[in-house]
C-alpha atoms as a PDB file:
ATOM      1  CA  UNK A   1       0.000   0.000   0.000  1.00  0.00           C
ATOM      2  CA  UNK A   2       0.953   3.786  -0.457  1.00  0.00           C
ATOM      3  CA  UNK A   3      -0.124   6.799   0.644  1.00  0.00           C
ATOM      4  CA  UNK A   4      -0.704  10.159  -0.457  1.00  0.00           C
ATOM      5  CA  UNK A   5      -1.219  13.542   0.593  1.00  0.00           C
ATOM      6  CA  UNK A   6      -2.135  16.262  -1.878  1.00  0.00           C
ATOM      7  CA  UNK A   7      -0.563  18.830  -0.180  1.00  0.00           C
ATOM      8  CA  UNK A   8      -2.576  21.717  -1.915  1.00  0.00           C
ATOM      9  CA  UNK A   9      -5.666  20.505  -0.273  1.00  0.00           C
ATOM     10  CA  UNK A  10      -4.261  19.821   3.377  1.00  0.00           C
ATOM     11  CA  UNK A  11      -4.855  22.772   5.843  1.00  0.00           C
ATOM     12  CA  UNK A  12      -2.457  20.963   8.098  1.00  0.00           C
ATOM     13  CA  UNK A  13      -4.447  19.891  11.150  1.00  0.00           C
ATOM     14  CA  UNK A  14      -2.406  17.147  12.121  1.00  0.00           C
ATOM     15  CA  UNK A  15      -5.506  14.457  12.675  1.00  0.00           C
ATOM     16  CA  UNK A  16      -3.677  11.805  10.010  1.00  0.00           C
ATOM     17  CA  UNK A  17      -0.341  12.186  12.212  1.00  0.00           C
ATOM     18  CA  UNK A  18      -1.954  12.225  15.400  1.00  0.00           C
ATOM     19  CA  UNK A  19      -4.144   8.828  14.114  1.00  0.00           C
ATOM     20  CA  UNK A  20      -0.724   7.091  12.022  1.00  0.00           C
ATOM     21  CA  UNK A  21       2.538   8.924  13.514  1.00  0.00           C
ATOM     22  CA  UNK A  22       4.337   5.781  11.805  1.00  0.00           C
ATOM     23  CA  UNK A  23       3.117   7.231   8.351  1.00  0.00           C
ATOM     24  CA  UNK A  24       2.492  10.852   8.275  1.00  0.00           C
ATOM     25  CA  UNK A  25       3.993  14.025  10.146  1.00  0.00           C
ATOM     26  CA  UNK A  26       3.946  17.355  10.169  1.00  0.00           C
ATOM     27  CA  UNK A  27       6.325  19.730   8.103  1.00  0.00           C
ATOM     28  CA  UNK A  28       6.353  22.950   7.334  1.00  0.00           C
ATOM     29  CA  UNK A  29       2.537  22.855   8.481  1.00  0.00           C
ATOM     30  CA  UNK A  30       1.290  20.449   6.287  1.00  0.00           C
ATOM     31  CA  UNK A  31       1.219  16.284   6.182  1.00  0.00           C
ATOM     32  CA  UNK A  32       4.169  14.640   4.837  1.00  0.00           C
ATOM     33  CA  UNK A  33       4.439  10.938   3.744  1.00  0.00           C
ATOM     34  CA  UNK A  34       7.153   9.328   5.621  1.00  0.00           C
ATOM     35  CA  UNK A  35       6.768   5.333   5.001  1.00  0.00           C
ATOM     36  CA  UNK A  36       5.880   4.739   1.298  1.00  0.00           C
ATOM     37  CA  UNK A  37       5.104   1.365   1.130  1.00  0.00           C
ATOM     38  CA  UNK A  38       3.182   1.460   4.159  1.00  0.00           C
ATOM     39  CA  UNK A  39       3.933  -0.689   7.087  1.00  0.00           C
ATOM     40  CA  UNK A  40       1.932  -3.701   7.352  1.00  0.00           C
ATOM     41  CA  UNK A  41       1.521  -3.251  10.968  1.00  0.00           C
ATOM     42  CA  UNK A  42       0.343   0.787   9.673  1.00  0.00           C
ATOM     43  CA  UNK A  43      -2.157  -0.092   7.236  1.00  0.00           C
ATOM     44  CA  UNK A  44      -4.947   0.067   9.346  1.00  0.00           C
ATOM     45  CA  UNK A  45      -4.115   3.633  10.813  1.00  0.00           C
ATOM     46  CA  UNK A  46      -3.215   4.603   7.352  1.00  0.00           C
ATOM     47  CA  UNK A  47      -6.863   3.662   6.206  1.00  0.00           C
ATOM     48  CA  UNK A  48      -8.033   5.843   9.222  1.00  0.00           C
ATOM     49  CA  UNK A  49      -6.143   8.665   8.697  1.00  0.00           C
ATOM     50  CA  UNK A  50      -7.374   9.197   5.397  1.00  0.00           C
ATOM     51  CA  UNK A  51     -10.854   8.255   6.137  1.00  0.00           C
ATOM     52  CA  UNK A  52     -10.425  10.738   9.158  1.00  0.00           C
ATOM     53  CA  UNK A  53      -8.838  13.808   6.845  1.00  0.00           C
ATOM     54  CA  UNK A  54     -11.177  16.616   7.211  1.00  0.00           C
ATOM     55  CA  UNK A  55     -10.180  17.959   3.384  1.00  0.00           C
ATOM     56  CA  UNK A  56     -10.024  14.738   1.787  1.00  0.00           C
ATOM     57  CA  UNK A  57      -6.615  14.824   1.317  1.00  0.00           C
ATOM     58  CA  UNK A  58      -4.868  11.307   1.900  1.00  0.00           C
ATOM     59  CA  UNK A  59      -5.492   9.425  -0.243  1.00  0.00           C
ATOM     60  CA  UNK A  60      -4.316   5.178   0.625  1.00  0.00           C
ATOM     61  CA  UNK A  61      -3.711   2.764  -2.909  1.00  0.00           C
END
């Protein structure tokens, strides 16, 4: 799995870090990928975060 953040459309809340710190963070106040593939053990918080993203903005292939 991979995920990505469309960094135009992220207001940088921090919800998909806060949910999957072993994916996402915060830079420069918006989401960042850090784990591309996913984690096995992340996939489920990956699937939250994005489900979870206020602006729509992760999106988890």
């Amino acid at each position: 799995m991979k995920a990505l953040v469309d960094e135009d459309l992220c207001t940088g809340c921090g919800l998909c870090a806060d949910t999957c710190s072993a994916v996402f963070e915060m830079k420069d106040d918006k989401a960042i990928v850090k784990a591309n593939p996913v984690p096995g053990d992340a996939v489920d918080c990956t699937n939250e975060a994005a489900s979870n993203c206020p602006v729509e903005a992760i999106k988890a292939e």
